[in-house]
Protein backbone atom coordinates (compact mmCIF):
# COMPACT_ATOMS: atom_id res chain seq x y z
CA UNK A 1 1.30 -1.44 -16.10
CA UNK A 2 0.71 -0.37 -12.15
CA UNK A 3 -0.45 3.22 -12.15
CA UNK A 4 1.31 5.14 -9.53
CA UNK A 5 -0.30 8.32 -9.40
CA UNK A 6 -4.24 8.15 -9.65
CA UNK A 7 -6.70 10.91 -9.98
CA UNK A 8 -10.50 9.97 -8.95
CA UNK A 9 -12.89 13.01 -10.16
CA UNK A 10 -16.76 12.54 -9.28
CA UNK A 11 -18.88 13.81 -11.34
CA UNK A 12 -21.33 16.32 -9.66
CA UNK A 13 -25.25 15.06 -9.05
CA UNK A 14 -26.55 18.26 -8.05
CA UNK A 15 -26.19 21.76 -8.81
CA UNK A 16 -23.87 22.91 -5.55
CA UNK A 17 -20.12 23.33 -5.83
CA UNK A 18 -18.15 20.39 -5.72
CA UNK A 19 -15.88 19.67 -3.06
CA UNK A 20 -12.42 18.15 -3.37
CA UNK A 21 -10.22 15.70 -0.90
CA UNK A 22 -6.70 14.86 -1.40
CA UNK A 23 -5.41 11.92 -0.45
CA UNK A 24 -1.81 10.25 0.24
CA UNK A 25 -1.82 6.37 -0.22
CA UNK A 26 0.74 3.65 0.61
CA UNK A 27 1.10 2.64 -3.05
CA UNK A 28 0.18 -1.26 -1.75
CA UNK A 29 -3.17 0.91 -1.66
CA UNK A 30 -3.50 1.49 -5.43
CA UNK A 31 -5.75 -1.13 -6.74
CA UNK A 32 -7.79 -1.45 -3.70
CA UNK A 33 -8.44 2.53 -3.29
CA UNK A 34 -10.00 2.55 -7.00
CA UNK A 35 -12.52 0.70 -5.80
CA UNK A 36 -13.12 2.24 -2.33
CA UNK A 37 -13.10 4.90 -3.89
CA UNK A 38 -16.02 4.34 -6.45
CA UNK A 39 -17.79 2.57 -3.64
CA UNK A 40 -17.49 6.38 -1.95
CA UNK A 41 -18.56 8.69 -5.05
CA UNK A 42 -21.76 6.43 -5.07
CA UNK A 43 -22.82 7.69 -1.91
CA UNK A 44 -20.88 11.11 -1.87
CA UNK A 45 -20.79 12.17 -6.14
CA UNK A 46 -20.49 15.63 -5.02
CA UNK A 47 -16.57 15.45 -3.89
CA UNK A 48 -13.80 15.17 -5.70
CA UNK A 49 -11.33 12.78 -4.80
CA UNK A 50 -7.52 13.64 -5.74
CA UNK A 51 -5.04 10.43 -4.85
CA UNK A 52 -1.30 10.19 -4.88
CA UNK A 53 0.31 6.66 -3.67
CA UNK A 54 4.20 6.26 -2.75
CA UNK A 55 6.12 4.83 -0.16
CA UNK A 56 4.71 5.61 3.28
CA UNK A 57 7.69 7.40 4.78
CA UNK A 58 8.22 9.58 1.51
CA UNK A 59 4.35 10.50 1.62
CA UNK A 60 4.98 11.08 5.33
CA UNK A 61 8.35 13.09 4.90
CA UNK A 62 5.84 15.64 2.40
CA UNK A 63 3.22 15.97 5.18
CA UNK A 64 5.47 17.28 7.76
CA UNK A 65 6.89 19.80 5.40
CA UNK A 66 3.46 21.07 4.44
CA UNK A 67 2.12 18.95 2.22
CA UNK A 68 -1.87 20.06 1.61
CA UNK A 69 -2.96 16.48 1.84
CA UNK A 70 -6.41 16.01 3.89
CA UNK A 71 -5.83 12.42 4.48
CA UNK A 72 -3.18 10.10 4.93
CA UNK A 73 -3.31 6.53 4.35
CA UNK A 74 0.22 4.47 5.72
CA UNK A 75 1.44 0.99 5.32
CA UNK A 76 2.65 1.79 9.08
CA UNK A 77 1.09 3.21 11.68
CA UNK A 78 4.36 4.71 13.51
CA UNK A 79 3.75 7.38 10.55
CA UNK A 80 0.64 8.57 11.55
CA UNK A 81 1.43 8.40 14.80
CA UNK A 82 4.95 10.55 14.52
CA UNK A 83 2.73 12.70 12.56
CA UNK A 84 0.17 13.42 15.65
CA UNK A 85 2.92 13.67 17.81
CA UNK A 86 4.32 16.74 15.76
CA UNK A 87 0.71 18.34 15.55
CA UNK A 88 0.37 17.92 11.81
CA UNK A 89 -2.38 14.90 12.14
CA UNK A 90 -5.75 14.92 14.29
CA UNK A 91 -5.59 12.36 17.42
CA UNK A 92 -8.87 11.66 17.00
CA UNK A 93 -9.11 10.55 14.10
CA UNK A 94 -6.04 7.77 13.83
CA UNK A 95 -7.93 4.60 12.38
CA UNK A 96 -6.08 1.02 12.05
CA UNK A 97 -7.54 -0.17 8.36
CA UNK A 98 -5.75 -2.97 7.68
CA UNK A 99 -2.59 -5.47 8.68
CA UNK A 100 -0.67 -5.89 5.21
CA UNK A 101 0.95 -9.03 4.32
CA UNK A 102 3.92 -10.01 2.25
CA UNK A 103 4.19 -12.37 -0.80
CA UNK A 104 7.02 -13.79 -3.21
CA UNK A 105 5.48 -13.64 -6.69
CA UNK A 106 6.77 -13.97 -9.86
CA UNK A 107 5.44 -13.36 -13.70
CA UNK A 108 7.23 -16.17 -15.48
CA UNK A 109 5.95 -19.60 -15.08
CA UNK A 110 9.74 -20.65 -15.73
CA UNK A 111 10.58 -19.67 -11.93
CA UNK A 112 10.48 -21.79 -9.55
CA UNK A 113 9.49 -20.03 -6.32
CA UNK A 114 7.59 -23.42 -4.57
CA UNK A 115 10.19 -23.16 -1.58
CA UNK A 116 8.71 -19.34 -1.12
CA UNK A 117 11.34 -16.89 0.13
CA UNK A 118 14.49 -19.73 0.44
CA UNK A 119 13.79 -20.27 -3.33
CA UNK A 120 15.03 -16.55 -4.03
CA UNK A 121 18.60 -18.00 -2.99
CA UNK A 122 19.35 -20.28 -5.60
CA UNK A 123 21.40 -19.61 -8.42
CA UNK A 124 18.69 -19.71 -11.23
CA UNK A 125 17.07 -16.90 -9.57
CA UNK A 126 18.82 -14.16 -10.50
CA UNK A 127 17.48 -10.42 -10.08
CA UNK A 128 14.83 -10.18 -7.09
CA UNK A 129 12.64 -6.80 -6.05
CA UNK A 130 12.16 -5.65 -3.07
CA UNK A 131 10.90 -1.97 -2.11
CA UNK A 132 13.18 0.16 -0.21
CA UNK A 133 13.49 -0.78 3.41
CA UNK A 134 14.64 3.00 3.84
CA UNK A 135 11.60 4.37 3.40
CA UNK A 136 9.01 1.50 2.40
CA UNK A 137 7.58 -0.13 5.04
CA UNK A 138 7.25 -3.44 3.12
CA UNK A 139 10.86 -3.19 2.35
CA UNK A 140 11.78 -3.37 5.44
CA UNK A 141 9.42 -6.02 6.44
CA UNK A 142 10.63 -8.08 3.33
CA UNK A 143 14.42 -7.22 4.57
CA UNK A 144 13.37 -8.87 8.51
CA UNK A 145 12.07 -11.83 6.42
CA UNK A 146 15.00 -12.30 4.17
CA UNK A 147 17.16 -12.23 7.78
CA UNK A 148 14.39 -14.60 9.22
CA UNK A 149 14.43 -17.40 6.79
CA UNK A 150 18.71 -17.09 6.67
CA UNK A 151 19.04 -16.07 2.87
CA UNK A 152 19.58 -12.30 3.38
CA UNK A 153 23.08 -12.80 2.68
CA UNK A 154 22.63 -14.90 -0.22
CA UNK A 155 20.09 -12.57 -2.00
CA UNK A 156 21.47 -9.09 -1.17
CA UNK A 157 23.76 -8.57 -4.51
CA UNK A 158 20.49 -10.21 -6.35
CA UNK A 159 18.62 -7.36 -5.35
CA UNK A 160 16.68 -4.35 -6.92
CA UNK A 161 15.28 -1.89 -4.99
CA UNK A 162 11.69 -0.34 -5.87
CA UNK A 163 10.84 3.05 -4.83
CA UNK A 164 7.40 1.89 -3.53
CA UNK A 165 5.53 -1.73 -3.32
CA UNK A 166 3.73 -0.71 -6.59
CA UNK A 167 6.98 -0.18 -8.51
CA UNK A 168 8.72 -3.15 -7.25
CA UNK A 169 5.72 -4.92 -7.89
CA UNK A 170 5.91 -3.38 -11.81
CA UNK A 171 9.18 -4.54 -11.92
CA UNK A 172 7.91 -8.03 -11.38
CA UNK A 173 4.91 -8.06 -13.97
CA UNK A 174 7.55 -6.10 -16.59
CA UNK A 175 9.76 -9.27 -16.51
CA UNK A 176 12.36 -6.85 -14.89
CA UNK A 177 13.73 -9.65 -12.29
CA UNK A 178 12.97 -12.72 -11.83
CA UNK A 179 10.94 -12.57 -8.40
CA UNK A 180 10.08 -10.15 -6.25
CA UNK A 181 8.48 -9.84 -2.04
CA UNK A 182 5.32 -7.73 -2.89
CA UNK A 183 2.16 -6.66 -1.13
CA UNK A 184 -0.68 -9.27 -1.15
CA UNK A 185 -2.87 -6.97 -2.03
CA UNK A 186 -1.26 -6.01 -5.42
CA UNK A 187 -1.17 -9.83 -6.25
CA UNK A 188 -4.82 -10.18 -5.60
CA UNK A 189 -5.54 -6.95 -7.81
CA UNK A 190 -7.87 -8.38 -10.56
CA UNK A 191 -5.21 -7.05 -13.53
CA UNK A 192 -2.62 -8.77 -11.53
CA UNK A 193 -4.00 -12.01 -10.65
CA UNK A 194 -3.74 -14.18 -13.08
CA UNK A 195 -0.31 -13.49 -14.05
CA UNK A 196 2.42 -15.83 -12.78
CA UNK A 197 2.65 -17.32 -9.57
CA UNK A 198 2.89 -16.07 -5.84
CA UNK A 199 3.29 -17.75 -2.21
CA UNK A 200 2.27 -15.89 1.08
CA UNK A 201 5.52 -14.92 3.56
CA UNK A 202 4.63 -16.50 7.03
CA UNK A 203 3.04 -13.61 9.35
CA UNK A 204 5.59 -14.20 12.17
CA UNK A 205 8.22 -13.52 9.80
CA UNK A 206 8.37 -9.96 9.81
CA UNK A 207 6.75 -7.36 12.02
CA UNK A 208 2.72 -6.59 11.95
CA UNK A 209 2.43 -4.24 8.84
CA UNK A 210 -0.09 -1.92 10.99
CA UNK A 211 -1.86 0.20 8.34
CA UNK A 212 -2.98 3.35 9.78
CA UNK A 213 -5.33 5.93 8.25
CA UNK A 214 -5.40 9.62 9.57
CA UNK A 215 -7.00 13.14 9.10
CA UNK A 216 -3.83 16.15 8.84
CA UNK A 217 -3.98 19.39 9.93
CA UNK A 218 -4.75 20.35 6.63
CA UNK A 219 -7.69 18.20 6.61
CA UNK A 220 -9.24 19.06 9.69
CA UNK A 221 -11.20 22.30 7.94
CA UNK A 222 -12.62 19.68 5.71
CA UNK A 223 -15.81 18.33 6.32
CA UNK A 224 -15.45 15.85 3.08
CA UNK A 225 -11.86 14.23 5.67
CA UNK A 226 -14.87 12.93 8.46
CA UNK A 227 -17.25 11.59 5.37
CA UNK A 228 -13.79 9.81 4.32
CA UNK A 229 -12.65 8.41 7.22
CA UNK A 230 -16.20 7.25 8.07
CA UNK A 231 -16.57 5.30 5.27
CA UNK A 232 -13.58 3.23 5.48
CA UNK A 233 -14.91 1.95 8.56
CA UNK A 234 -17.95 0.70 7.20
CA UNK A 235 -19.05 -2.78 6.42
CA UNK A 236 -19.06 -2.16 2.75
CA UNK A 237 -15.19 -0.64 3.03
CA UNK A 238 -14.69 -3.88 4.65
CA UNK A 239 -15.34 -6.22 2.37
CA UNK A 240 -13.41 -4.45 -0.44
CA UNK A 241 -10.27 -4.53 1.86
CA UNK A 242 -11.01 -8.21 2.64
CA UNK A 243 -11.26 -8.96 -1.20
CA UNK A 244 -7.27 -8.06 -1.85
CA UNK A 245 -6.15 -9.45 1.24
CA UNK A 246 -6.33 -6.50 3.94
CA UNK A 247 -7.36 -8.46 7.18
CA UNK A 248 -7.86 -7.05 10.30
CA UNK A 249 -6.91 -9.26 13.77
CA UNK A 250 -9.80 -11.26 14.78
């Protein structure tokens, strides 16, 4: 089962007090960020890192209300950005991670999805996922690729809406519908990957899924925010977002 909520503790190398970094995550984020986030506690044991993943624009809604996240993490970057713009984010420190990319997938080998998103309109295919386009950004991208490809019309009363990518994508793996449009990077998750089937949307499709990462207010008094951000622009960050699919432009 995807894990929605995810606590990383370190355990402390040296005899200081530990210090502790919370961090909002697009839930497209989840599998990825366990291993980012090991690859950090190597080099950093001493802070604890405390995770929650959801859709973008909920996390988002929670950090301009107060919220005492030091990071934020966002499948788009006009959340960040809005966020800066209202003084509750650090200009500085806006970061563009990763461009995320959509993918029909399915669990059961019984579903034909060889025809990629036009195969979610034919009568054998009968529930599909999608996260909410209200506040999911890969909702809404998988909404302006439903439109693209002309079958919007002919999968809307198909569809279930997740809450998040992760939950839509659970709803998938659970059997739950038949197919679903889900982050790549779920799909290339190790416990995901070799379950069922998936095809990659065409980019031009649907907007650029920007991914934005940014320091808050809140996070701007902690040092352990800078050692953060820092490290997901290293080479060795890089490579772990390459592995599930998170490519930058060239």
């Amino acid at each position: 089962m995807i894990i929605i909520v995810l606590v990383v503790a370190a355990i402390c190398a040296h005899t200081g007090p530990a210090s502790e970094l919370s961090i909002a995550a697009a839930s497209d984020l989840v599998f990825c960020l366990e291993e980012l986030n090991r690859a950090f506690n190597k080099a950093h044991p001493e802070i604890v890192l405390k995770l929650i993943t959801g859709a973008s624009g909920n996390l988002f809604a929670q950090i301009s209300h107060g919220a005492p996240f030091d990071i934020f993490l966002s499948a788009d970057m006009r959340y960040p950005r809005e966020l800066i713009k209202s003084g509750f984010a650090q200009p500085e420190s806006l970061t563009l991670y990763a461009i995320g990319h959509l993918v029909v997938w399915t669990a059961s080998d019984a579903v034909d999805i060889s025809s990629g998103i036009q195969s979610l309109a034919v009568p054998a295919i009968r529930k599909v996922a999608i996260a909410n386009p209200e506040h999911a950004p890969y909702g809404r991208a998988a909404k302006a690729a439903l439109a693209y490809f002309g079958v919007w019309e002919a999968v809307q009363e198909k569809l279930i809406f997740g809450e998040n990518i992760a939950q839509t994508a659970q709803f998938v793996e659970t059997g739950h519908v038949d197919a679903g449009i889900v982050a790549l990077s779920i799909v290339r998750a190790p416990a995901l990957s070799s379950k069922g089937r998936w095809i990659e949307v065409p980019a031009h499709a649907y907007p650029t899924l920007e991914q934005g990462a940014v320091v808050t207010r809140t996070g701007a008094s902690n040092p352990a925010s800078r050692l953060y951000l820092e490290f997901l622009r290293t080479a060795e960050a890089r490579t772990i977002f390459d592995r599930f699919g998170f490519r930058l432009p060239q």
